[in-house]
Protein backbone atom coordinates (compact mmCIF):
# COMPACT_ATOMS: atom_id res chain seq x y z
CA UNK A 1 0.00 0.00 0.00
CA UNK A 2 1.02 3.23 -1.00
CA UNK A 3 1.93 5.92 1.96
CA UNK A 4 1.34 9.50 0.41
CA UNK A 5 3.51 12.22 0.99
CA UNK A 6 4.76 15.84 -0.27
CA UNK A 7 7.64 17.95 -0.24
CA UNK A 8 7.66 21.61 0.00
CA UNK A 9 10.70 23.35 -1.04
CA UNK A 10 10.56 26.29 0.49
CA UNK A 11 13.81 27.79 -1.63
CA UNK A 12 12.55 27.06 -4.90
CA UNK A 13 8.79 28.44 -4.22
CA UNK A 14 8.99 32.10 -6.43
CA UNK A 15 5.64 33.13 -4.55
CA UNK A 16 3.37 33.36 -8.01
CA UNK A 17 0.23 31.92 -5.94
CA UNK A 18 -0.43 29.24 -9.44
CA UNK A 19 -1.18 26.67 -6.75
CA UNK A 20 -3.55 28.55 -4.98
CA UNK A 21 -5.45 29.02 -8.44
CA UNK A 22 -5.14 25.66 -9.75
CA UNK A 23 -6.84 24.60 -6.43
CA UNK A 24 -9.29 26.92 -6.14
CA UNK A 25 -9.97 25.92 -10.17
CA UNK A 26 -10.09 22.58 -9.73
CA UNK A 27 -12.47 22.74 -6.98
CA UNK A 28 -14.43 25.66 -7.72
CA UNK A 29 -13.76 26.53 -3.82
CA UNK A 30 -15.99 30.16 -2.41
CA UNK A 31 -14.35 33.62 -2.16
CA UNK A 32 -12.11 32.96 1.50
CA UNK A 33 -12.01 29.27 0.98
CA UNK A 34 -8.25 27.87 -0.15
CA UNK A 35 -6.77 24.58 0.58
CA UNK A 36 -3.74 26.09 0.41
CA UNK A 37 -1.73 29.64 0.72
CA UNK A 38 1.38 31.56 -0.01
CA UNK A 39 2.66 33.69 2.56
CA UNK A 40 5.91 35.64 2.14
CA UNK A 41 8.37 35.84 5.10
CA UNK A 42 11.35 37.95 5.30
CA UNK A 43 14.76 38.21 7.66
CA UNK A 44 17.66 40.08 7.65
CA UNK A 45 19.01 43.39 7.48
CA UNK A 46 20.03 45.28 4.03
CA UNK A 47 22.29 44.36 2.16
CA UNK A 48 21.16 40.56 3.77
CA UNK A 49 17.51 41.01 3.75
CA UNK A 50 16.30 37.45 2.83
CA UNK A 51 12.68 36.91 1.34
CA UNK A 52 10.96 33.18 1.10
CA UNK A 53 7.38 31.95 1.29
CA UNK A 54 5.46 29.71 4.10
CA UNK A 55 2.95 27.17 2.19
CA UNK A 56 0.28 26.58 4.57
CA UNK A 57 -1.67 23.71 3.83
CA UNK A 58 -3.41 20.43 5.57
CA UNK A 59 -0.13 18.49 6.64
CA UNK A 60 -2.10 15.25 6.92
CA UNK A 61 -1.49 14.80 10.19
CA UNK A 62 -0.33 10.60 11.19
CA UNK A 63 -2.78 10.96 14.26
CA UNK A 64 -5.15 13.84 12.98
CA UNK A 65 -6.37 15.79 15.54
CA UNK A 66 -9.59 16.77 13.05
CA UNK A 67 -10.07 13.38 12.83
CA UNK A 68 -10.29 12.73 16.94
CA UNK A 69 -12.23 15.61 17.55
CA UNK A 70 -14.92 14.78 14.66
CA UNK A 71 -18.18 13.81 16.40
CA UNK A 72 -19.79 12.12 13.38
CA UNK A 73 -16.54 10.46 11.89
CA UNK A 74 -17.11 12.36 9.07
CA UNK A 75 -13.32 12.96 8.79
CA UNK A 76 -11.12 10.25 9.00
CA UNK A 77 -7.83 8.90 7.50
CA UNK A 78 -7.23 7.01 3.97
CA UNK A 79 -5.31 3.62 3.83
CA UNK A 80 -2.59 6.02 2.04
CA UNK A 81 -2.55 8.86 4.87
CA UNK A 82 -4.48 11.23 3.56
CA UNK A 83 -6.85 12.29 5.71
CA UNK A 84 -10.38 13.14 3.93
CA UNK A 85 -14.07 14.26 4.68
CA UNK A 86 -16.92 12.58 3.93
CA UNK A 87 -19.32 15.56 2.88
CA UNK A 88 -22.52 13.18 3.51
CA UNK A 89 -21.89 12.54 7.42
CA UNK A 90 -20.30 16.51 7.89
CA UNK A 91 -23.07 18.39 9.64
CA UNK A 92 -20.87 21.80 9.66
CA UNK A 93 -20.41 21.60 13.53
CA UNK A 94 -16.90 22.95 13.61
CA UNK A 95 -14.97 20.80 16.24
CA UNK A 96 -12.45 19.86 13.36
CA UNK A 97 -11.71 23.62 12.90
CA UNK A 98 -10.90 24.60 16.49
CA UNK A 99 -8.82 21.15 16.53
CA UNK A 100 -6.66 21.77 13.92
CA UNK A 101 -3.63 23.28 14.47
CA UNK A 102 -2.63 24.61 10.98
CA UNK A 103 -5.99 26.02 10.90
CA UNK A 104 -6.31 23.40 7.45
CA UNK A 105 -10.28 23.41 7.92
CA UNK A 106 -12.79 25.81 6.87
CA UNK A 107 -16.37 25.74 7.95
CA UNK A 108 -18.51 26.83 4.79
CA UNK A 109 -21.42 28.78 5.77
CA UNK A 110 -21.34 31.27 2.80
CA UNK A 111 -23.01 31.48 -0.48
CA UNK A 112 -21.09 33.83 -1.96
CA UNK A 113 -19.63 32.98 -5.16
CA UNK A 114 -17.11 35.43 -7.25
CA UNK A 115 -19.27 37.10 -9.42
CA UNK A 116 -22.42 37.69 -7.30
CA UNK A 117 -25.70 35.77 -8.48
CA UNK A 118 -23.89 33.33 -11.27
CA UNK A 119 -22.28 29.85 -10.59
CA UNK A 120 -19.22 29.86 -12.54
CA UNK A 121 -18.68 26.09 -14.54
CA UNK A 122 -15.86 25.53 -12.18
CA UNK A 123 -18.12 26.05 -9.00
CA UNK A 124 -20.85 24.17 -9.41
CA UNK A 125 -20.21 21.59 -7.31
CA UNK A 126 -18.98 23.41 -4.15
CA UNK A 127 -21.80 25.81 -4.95
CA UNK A 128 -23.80 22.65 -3.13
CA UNK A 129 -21.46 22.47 -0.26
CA UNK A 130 -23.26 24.92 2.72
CA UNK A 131 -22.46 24.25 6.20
CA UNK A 132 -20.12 21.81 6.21
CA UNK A 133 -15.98 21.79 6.44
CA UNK A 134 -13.54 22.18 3.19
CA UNK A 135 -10.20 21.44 3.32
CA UNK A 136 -6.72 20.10 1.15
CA UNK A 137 -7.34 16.45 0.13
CA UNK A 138 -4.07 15.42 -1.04
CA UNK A 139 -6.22 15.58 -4.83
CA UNK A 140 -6.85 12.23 -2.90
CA UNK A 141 -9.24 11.01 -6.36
CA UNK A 142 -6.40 11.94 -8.68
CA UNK A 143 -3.49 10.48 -6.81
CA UNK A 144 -6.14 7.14 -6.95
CA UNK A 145 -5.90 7.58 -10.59
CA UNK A 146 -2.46 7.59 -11.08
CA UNK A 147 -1.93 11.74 -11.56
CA UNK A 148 -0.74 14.59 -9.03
CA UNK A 149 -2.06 16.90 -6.98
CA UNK A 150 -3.28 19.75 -9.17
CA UNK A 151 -0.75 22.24 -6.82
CA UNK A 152 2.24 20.15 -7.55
CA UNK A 153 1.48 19.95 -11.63
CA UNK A 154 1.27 23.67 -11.94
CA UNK A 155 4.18 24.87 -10.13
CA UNK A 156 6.55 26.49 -12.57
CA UNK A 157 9.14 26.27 -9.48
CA UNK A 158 9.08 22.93 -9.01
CA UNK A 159 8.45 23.31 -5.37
CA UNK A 160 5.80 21.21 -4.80
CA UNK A 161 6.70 17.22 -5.03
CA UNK A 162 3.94 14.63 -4.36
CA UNK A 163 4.08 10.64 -4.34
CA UNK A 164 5.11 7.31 -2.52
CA UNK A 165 7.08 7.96 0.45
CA UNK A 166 7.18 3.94 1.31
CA UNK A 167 8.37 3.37 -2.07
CA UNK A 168 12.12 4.02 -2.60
CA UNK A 169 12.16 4.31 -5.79
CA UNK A 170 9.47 7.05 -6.49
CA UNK A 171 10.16 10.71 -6.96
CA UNK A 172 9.45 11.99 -3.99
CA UNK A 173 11.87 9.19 -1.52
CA UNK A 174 14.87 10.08 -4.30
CA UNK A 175 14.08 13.72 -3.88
CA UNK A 176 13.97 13.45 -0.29
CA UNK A 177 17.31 11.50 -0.26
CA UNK A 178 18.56 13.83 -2.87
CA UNK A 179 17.49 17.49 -1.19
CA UNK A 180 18.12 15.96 2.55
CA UNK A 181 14.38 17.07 3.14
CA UNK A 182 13.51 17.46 6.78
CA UNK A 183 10.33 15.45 7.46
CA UNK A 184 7.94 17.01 9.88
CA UNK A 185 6.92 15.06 12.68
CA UNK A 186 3.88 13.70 13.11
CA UNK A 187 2.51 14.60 9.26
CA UNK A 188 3.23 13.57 5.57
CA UNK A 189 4.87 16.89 4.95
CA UNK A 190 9.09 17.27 4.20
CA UNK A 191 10.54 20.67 3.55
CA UNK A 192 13.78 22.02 2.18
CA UNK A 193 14.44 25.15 3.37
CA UNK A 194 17.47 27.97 3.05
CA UNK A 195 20.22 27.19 5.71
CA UNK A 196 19.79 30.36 7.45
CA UNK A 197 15.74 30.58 7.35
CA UNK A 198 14.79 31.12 10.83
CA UNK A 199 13.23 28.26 12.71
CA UNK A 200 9.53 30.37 13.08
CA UNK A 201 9.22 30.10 9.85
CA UNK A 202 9.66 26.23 9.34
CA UNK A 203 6.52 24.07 9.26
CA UNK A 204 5.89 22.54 12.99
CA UNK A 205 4.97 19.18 13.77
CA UNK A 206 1.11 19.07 15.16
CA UNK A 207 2.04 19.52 18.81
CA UNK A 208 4.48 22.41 18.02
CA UNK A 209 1.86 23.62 16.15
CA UNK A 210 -0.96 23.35 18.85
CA UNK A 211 1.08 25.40 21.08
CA UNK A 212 1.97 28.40 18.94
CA UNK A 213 -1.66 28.38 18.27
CA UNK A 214 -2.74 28.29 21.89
CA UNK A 215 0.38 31.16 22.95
CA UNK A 216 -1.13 33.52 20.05
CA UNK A 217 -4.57 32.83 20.76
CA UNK A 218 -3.95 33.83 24.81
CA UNK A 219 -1.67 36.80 23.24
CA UNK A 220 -4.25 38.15 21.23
């Protein structure tokens, strides 16, 4: 069985947003509602100011908190890792979303689409997705089929790379043997990173995670 994974390379990523649209494209996702981001981070003082970009996302947690705190098992965890929602059983009551600590889920309770009063082709489906939670699916359905997640086929950087961490000969275990990509604990996520990016910017495993959320939330 298969065991998916992605790296993000967080030196290559040129901050053009494509894999924000090809998501939101693919799955016709409301005005607010992305699986993913791109969030630039700088460091450094001139003439050493540095510039890279974060790429929040759902890490696919091993032991998914979303998935514990689900009341109705309408989230839960593929044979491959990926963890999913079952939009039939979701009934929009928003445990997942104060569990996660990437803040990965989004509760859907608005009908706005992007030009007011028309469904676009590409949103006709989540136009019938109201109340219930939305989030990054590892393009679970096309990585069944054989093909990538649309975020990692339209990244002219190359920074996105998806596939068979169990298998050592796929593109993703060479590229993690070849990069030296740091896996993050806990999820199906690796990053490369620049040598000197500081360590606040650096994806955290789910527990790290939890408690930057909990410090900002008590800070703010």
């Amino acid at each position: 069985m298969a065991r998916y994974g992605m790296v993000l390379n967080l030196d290559r990523c040129i901050g053009c947003y494509t894999c924000v649209v090809a998501c939101k494209m693919c799955y016709g996702t409301k005005p607010g509602v992305n699986y993913n981001g791109v969030v630039p981070v700088e460091w450094g003082d001139y003439p050493n100011a540095r510039q890279r970009y974060q790429l929040p996302m759902c890490m696919h947690c091993e032991n998914a908190p979303c998935v514990a705190a689900c009341p109705l098992k309408a989230i839960y965890t593929s044979e491959e890792g990926a963890v999913l929602i079952d939009y039939d059983k979701c009934d929009g009551c928003g445990e997942c979303v104060t569990a996660c600590p990437y803040d990965a889920c989004t509760l859907v309770q608005d009908e706005a689409t992007y030009y007011p009063g028309v469904v676009m082709p590409h949103e006709e489906e989540a136009s019938n997705r109201l109340n219930l939670v939305e989030k990054c699916t590892f393009c679970y359905g096309r990585a069944q089929n054989g093909e990538q997640p649309m975020c990692t086929v339209h990244c002219p950087g190359y920074s996105r790379i998806f596939g068979d961490v169990d298998d050592p000969e796929s593109e993703i275990s060479k590229y993690i043997a070849e990069k030296k990509a740091v896996h993050v604990e806990g999820t199906s996520i690796w990053y490369v990173a620049p040598a000197d990016m500081p360590a606040e910017f650096l994806p955290k495993s789910p527990t790290e995670a939890a408690k930057a959320k909990a410090q900002a939330k008590s800070e703010g």
